[in-house]
C-alpha atoms as a PDB file:
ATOM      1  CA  UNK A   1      -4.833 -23.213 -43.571  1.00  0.00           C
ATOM      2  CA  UNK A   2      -6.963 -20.261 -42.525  1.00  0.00           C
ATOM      3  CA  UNK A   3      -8.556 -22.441 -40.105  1.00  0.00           C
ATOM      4  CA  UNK A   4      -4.503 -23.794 -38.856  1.00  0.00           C
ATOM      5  CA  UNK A   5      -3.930 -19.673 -38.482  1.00  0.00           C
ATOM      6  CA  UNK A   6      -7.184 -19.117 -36.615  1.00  0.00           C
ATOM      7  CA  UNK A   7      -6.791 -21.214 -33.754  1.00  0.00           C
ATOM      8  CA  UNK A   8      -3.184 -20.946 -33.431  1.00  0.00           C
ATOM      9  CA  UNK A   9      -3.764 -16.846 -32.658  1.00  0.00           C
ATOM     10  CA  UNK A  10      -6.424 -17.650 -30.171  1.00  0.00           C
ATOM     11  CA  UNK A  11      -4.115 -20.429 -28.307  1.00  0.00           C
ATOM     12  CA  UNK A  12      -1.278 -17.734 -28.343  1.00  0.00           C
ATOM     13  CA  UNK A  13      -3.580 -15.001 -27.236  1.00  0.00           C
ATOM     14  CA  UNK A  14      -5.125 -16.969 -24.363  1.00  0.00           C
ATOM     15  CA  UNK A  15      -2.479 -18.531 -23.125  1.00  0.00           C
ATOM     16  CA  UNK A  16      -0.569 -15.273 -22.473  1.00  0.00           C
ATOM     17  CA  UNK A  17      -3.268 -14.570 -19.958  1.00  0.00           C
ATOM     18  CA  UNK A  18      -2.738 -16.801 -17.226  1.00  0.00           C
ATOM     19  CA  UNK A  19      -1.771 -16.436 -13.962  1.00  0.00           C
ATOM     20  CA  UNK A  20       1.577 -15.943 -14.222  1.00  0.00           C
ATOM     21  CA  UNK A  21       1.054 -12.189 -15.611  1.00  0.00           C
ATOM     22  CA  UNK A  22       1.557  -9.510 -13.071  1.00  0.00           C
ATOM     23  CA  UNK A  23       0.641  -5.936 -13.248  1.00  0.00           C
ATOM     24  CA  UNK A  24       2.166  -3.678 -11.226  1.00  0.00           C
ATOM     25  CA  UNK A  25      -0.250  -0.556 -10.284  1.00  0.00           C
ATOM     26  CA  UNK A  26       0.825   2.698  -8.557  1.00  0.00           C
ATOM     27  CA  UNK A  27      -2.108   3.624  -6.172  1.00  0.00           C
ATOM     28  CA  UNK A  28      -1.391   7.434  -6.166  1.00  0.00           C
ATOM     29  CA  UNK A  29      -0.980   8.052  -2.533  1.00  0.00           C
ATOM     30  CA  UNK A  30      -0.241  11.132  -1.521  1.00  0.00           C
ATOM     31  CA  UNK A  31       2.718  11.695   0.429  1.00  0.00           C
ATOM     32  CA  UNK A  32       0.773  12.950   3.482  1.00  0.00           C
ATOM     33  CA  UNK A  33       0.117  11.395   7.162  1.00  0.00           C
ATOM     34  CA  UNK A  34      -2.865  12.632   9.393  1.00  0.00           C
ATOM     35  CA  UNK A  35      -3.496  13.457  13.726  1.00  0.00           C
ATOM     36  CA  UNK A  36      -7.026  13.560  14.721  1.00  0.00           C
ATOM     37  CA  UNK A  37      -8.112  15.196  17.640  1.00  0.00           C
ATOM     38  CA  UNK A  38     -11.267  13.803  19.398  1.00  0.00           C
ATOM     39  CA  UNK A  39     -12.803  14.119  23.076  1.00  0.00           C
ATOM     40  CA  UNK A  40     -15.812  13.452  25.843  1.00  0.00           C
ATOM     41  CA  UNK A  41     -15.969  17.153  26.553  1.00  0.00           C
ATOM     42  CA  UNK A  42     -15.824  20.304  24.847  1.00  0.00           C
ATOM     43  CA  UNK A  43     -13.423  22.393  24.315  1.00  0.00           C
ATOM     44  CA  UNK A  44     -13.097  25.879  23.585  1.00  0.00           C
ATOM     45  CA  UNK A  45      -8.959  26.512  22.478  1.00  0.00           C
ATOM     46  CA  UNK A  46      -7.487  23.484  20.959  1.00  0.00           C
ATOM     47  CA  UNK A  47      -3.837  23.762  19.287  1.00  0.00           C
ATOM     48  CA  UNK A  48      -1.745  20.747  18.185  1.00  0.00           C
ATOM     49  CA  UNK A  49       1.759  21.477  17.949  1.00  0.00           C
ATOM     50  CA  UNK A  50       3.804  19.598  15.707  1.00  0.00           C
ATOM     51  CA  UNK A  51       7.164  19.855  15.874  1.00  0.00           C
ATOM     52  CA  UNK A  52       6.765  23.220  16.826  1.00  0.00           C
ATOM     53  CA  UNK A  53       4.536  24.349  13.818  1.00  0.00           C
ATOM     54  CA  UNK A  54       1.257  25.215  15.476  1.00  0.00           C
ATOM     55  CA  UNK A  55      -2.223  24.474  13.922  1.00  0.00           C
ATOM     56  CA  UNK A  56      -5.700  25.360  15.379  1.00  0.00           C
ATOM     57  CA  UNK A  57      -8.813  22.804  15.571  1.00  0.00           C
ATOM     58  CA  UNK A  58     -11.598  24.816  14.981  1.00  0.00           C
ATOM     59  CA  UNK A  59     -13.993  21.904  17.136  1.00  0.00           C
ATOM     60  CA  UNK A  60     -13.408  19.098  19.083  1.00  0.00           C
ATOM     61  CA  UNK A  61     -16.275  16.220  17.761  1.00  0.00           C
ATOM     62  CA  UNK A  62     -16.674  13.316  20.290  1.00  0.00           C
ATOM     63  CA  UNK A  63     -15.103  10.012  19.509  1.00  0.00           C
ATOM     64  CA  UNK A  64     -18.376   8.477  17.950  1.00  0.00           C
ATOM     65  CA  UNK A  65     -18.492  11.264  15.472  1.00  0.00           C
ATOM     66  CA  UNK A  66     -14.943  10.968  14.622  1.00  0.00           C
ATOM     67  CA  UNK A  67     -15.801  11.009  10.910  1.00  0.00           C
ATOM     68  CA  UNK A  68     -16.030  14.940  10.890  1.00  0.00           C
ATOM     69  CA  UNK A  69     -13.282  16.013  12.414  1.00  0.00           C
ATOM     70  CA  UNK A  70     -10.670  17.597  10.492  1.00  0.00           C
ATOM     71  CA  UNK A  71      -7.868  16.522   9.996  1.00  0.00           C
ATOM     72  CA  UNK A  72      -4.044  17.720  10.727  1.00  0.00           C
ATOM     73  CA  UNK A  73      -1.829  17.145   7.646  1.00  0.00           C
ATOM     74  CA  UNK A  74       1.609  16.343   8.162  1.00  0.00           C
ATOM     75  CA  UNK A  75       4.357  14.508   6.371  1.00  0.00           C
ATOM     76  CA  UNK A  76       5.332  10.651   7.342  1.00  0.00           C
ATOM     77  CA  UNK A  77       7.829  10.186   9.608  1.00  0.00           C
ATOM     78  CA  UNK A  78       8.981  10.762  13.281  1.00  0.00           C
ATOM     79  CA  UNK A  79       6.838  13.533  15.246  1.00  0.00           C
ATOM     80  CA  UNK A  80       6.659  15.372  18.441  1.00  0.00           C
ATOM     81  CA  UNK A  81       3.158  15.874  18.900  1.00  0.00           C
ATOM     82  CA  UNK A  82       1.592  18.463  21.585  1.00  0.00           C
ATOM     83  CA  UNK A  83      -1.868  19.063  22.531  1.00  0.00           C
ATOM     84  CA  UNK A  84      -2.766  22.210  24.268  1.00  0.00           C
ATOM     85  CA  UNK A  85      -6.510  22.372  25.012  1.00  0.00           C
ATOM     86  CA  UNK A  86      -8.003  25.621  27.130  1.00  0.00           C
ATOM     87  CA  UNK A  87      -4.544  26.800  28.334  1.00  0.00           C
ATOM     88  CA  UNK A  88      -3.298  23.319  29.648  1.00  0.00           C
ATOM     89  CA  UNK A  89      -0.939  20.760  27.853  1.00  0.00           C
ATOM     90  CA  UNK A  90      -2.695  17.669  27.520  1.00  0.00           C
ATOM     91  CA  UNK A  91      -0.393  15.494  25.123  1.00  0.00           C
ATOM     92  CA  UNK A  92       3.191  15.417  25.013  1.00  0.00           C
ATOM     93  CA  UNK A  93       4.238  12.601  22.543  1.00  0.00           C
ATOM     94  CA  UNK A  94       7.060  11.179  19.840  1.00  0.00           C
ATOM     95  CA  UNK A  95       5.375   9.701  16.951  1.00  0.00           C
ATOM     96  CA  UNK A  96       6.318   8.046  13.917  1.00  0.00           C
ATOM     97  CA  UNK A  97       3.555   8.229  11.143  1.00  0.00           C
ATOM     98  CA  UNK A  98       3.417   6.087   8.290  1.00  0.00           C
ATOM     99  CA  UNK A  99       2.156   7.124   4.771  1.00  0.00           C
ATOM    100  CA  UNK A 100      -1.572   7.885   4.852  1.00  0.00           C
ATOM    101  CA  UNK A 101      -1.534   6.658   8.879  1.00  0.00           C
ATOM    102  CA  UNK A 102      -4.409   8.294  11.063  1.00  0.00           C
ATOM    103  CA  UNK A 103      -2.915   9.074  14.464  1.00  0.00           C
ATOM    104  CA  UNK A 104      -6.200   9.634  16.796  1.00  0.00           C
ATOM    105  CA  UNK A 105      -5.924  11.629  19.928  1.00  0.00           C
ATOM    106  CA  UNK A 106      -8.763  11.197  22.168  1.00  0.00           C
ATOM    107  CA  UNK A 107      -9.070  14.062  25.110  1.00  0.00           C
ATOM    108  CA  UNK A 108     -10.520  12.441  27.868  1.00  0.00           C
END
């Protein structure tokens, strides 16, 4: 009987682990979408404007090195983006940014 009880908990355990169990897992994302600015040249003044809130890029890394730049964080969702490098607009665009999306700029 103790034998009987045995192996029916170890058929009832293991078959409730096949593969029709699903797990649903949040990932944790935060709600946050990113603009990278990158060029061939340097730069001395670089501003990205978006949607009129104005935020400074301290250096411009080339487009190899793209790991290191820092990165603008803005909220997903539709954009106007605006690049102003050394007194001259370079970018004028309308985004839309998805969560955790990486939009690169690359100054040429």
């Amino acid at each position: 009987m103790k034998k009987l009880l045995i192996w029916f908990m170890a058929v009832v355990c293991l078959s409730s682990c096949g593969p029709h169990m699903y797990n649903t897992y949040s990932s944790g994302k935060e709600n946050a979408s990113f603009i990278i600015v990158v060029g061939n040249q340097s730069y001395t003044i670089v501003s990205v404007i978006v949607d009129g809130k104005s935020f400074q890029i301290d250096k411009v890394y080339q487009l190899k090195a793209i790991r290191k730049a820092h990165p603008v964080i803005t909220s997903p969702g539709k954009h106007q983006i605006t690049v102003v490098a050394d007194g001259k607009t370079m970018l004028t665009e309308n985004v839309f940014l998805g969560l955790q999306e990486t939009k690169k700029i690359v100054l040429e």
